[in-house]
Protein backbone atom coordinates (compact mmCIF):
# COMPACT_ATOMS: atom_id res chain seq x y z
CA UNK A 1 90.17 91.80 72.16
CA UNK A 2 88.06 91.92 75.14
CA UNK A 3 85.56 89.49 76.88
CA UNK A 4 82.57 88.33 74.66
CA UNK A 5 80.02 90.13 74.39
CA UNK A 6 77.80 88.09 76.46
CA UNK A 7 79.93 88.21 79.18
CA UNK A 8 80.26 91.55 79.58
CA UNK A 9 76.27 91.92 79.53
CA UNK A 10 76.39 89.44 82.83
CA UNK A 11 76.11 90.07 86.55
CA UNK A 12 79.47 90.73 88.46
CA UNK A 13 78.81 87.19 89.97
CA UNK A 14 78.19 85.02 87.23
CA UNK A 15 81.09 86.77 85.26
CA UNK A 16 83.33 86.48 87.88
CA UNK A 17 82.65 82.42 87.84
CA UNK A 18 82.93 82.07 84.59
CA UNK A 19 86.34 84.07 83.98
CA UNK A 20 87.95 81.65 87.16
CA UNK A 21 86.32 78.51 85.23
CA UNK A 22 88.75 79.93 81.70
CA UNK A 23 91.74 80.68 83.37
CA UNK A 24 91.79 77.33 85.56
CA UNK A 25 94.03 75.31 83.58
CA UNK A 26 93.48 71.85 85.06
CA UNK A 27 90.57 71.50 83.55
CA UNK A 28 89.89 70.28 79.85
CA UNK A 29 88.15 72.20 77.03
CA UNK A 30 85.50 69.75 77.62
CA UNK A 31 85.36 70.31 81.11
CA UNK A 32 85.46 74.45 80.69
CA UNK A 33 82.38 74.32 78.21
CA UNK A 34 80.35 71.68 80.11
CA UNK A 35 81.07 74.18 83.94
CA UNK A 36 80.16 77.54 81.61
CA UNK A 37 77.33 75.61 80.01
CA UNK A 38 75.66 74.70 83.48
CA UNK A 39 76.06 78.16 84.80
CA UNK A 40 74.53 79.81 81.64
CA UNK A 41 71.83 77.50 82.31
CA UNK A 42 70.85 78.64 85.88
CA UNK A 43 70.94 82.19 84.36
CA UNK A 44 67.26 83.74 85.72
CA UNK A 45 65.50 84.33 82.59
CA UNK A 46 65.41 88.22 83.54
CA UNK A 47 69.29 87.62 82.60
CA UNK A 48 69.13 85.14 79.96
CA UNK A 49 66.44 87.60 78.13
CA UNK A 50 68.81 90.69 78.41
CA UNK A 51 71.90 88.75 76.55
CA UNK A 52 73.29 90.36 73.83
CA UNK A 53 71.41 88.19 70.28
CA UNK A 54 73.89 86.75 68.03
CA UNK A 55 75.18 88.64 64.70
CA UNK A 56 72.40 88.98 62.19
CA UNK A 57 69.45 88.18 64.53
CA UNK A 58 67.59 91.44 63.26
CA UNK A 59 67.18 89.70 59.47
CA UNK A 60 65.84 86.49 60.59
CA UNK A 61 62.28 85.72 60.07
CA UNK A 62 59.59 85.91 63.45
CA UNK A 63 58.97 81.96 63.39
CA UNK A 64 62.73 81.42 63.09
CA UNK A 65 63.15 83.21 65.92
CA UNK A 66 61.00 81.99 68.44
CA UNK A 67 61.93 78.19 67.28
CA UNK A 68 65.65 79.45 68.15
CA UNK A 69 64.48 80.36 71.61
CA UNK A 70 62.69 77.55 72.23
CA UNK A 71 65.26 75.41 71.44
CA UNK A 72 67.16 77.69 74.25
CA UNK A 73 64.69 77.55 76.79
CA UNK A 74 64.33 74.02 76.56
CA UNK A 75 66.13 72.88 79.70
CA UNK A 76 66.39 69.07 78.66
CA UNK A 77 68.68 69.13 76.35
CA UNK A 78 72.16 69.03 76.51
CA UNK A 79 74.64 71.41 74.98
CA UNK A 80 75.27 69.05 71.85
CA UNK A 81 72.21 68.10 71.19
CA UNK A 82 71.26 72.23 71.87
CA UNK A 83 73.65 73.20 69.03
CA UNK A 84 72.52 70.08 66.59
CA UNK A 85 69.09 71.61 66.71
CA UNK A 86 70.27 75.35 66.10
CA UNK A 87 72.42 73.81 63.24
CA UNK A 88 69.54 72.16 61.94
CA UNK A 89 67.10 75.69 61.77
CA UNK A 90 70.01 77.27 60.33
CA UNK A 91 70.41 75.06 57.44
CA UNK A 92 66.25 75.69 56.55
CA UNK A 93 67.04 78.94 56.10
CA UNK A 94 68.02 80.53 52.60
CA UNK A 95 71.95 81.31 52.67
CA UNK A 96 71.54 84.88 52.63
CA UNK A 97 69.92 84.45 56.11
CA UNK A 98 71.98 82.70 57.72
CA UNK A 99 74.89 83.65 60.53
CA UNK A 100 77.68 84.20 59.70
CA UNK A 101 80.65 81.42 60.63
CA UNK A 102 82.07 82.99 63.50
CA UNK A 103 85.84 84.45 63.39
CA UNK A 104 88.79 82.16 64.61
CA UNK A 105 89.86 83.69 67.88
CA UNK A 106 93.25 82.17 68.39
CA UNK A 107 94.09 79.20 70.51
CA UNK A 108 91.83 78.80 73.74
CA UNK A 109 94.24 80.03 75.90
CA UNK A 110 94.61 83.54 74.45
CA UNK A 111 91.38 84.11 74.39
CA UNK A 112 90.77 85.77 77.92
């Protein structure tokens, strides 16, 4: 299994920081999602808008998209509360609609 998919739609640079950030090994898992989180962040928006949307995006409604990307685009909130929010429009939607859970990919440290 290769890189995710979102990875492999980024810049040689960003890429290239994110890939050292997963294969240094004295930091925590904490520590390796906060680091990727912050550089996602700084993405320009010309990069952030060409990122690869998440399984099933095609079959959600218009105004559940846009609430999805404002929740991304809003820069104040951290990653937790970020994914509490996303958790929360998911679980308005009918079942049918909603993503998928995604596939366990093996201990963190096979997974680059």
């Amino acid at each position: 299994m290769g890189p995710p998919r979102f990875l492999q739609a980024l810049p040689p640079e960003y890429r290239a920081q994110i890939e050292a950030i997963h294969q240094n090994s004295a930091l925590t898992r904490e520590q390796r999602w906060e680091q990727i989180h912050q550089i996602m962040e700084s993405l320009p928006e010309s990069v952030r808008a060409n990122l690869p949307k998440p399984p099933g995006w095609e079959r959600l409604p218009q105004a559940t998209k846009d609430e999805l990307r404002m929740i991304r685009n809003d820069k104040t909130l951290t990653r937790e509360q970020r994914r509490e929010r996303i958790r929360a429009v998911f679980e308005k939607l009918p079942p049918e609609l909603r993503p998928p859970r995604p596939p366990h990919r093996g201990p963190p440290s096979e997974r680059f």
